[in-house]
N, C-alpha and C. Protein backbone atom coordinates (compact mmCIF):
# COMPACT_ATOMS: atom_id res chain seq x y z
N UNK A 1 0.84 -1.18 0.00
CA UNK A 1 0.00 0.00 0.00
C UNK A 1 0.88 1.24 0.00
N UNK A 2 0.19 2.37 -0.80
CA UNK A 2 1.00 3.46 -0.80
C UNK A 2 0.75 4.21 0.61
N UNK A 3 1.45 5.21 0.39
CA UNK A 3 1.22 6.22 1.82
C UNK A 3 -0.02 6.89 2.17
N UNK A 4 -0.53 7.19 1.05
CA UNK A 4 -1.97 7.67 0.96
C UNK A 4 -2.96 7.11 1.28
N UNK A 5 -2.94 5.72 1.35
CA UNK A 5 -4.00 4.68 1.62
C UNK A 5 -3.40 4.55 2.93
N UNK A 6 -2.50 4.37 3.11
CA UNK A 6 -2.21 3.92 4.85
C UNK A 6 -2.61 5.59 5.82
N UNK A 7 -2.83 6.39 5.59
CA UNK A 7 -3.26 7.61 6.13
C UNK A 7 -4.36 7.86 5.99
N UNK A 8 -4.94 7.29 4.76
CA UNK A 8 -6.14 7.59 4.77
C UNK A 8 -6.89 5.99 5.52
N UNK A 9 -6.60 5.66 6.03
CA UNK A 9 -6.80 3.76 6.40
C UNK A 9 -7.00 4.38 8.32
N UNK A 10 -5.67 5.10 8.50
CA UNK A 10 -5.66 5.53 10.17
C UNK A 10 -6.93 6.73 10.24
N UNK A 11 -7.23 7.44 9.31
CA UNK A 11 -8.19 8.34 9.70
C UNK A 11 -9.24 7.90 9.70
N UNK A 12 -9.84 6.89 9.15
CA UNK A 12 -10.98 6.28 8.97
C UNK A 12 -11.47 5.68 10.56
N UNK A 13 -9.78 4.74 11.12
CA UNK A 13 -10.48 4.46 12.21
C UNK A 13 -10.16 5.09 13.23
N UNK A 14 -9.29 6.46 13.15
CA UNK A 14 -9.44 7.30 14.19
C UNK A 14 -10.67 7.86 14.09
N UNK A 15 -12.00 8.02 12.91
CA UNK A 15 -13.03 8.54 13.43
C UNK A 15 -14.21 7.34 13.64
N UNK A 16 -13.56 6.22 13.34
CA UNK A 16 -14.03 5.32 14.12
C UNK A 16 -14.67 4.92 15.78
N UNK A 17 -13.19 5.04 16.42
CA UNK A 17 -12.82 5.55 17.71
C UNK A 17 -12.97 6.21 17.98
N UNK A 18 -13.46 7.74 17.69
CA UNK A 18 -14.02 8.93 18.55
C UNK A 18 -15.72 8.58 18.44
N UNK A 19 -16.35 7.47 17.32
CA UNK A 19 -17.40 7.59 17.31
C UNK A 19 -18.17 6.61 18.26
N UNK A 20 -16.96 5.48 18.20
CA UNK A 20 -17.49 4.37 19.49
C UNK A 20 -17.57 4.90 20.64
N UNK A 21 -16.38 5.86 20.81
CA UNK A 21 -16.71 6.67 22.46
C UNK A 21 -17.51 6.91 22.53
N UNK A 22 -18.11 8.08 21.56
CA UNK A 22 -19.17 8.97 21.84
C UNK A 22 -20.62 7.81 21.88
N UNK A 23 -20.54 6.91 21.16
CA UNK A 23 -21.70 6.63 21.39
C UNK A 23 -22.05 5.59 22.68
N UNK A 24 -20.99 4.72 22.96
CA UNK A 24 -20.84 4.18 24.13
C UNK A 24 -20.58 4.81 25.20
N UNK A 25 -19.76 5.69 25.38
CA UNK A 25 -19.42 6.95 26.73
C UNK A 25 -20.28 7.46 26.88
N UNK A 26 -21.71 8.33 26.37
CA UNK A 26 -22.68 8.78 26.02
C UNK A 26 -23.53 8.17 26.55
N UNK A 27 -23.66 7.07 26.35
CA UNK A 27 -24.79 5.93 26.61
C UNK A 27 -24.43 5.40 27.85
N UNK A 28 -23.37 5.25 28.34
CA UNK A 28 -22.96 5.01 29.63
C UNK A 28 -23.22 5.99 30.88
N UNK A 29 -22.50 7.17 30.45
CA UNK A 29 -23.09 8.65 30.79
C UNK A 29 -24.17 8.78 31.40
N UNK A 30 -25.29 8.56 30.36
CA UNK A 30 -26.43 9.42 30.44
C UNK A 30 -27.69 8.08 31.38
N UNK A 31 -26.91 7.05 31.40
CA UNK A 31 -28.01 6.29 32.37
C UNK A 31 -27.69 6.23 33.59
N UNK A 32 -29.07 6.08 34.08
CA UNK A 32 -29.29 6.30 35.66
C UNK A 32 -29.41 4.80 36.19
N UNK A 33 -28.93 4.87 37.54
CA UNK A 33 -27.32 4.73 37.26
C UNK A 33 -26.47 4.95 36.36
N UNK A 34 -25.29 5.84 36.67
CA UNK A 34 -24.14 6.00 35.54
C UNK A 34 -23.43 4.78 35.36
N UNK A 35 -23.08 4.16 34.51
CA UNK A 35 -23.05 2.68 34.13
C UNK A 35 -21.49 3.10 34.03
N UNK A 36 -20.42 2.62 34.80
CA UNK A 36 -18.71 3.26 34.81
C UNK A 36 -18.10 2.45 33.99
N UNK A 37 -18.75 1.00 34.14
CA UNK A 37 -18.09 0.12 33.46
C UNK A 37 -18.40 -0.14 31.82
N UNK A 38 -19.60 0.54 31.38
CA UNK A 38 -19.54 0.75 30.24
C UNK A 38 -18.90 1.78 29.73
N UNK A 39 -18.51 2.67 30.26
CA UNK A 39 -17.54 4.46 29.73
C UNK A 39 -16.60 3.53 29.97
N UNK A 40 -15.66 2.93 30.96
CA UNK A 40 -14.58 2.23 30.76
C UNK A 40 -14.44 1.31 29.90
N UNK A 41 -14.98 0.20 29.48
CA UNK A 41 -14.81 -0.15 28.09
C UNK A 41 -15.00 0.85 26.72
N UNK A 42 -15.53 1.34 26.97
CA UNK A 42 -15.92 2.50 25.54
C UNK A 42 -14.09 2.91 25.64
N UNK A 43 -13.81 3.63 26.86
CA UNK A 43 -12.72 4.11 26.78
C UNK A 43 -11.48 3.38 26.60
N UNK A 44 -11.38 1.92 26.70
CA UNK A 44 -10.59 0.68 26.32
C UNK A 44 -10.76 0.74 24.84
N UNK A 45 -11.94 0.26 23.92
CA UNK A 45 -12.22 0.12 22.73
C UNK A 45 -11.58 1.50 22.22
N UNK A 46 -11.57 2.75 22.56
CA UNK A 46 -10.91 3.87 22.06
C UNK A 46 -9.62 3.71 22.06
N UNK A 47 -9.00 3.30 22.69
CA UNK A 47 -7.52 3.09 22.90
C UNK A 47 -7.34 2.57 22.10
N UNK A 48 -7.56 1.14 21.99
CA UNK A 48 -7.21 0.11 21.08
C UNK A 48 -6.84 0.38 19.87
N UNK A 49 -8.13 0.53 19.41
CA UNK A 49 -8.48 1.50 17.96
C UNK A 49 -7.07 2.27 17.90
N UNK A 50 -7.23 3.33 18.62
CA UNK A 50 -6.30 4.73 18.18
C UNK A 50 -4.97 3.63 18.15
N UNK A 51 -4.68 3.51 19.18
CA UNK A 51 -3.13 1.84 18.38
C UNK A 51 -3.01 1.63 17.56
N UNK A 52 -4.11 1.12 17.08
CA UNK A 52 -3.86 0.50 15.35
C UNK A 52 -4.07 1.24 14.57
N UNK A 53 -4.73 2.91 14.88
CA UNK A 53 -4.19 3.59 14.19
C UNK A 53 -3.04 4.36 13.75
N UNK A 54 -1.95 4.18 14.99
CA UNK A 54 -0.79 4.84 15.39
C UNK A 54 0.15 3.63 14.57
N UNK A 55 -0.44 2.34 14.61
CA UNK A 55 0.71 1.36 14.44
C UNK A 55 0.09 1.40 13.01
N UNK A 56 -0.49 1.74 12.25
CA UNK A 56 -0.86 1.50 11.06
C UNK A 56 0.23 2.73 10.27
N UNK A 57 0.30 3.81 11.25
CA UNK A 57 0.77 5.16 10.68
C UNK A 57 2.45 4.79 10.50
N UNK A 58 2.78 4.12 10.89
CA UNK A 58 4.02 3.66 11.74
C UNK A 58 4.90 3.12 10.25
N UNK A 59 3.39 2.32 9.34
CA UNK A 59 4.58 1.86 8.41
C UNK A 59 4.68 3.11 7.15
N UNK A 60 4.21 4.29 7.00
CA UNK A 60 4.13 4.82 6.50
C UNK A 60 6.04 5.21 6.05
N UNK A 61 6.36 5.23 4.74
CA UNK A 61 7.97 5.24 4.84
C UNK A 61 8.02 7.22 4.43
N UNK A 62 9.33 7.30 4.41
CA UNK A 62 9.58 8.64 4.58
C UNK A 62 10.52 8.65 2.61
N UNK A 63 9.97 9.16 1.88
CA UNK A 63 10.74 9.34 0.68
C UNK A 63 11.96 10.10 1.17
N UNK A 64 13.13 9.32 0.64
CA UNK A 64 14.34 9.58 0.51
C UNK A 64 15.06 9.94 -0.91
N UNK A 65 15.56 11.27 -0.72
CA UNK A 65 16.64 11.65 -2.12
C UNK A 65 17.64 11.65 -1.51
N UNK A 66 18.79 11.11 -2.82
CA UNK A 66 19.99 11.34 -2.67
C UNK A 66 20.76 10.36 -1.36
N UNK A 67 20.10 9.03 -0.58
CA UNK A 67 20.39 8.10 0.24
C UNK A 67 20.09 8.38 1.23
N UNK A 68 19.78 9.58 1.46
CA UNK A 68 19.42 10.17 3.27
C UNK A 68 18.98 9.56 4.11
C-alpha cells in the first residue's frame, strides 16, 4: 500500500474511535445509574483502535533523495 491509503486507512479508524466513544461513553453517561463500566470499556475500545491507528501510521515510509 502506498502512503496515501495507509493515512487515509488511520483516519478512517481514528473517526471510528471517537465515534465508538461517543456513542458508548454517552450511553454510559447518560443512564441512571451512571453505568462506569460501560464508559470504561468505551474508553478501552478507544484506545485500542487509536493503536492501530498509530501502528498502522508507523509503516508509512519517509521518501528519501539522494540516500538520506
Amino acid at each position: 500500500m502506498n502512503n496515501d491509503q495507509l493515512k487515509h486507512i488511520a483516519a478512517v479508524l481514528h473517526v471510528m474511535a471517537i465515534g465508538l466513544f461517543a456513542v458508548f461513553g454517552y450511553t454510559g453517561l447518560m443512564a441512571r445509574p451512571v453505568e462506569w463500566l460501560q464508559i470504561g470499556f468505551a474508553a478501552l475500545g478507544f484506545l485500542n483502535i487509536e493503536c492501530l491507528a498509530v501502528w498502522i501510521l508507523s509503516y508509512i515510509r519517509r521518501d528519501t533523495e539522494g540516500g538520506q
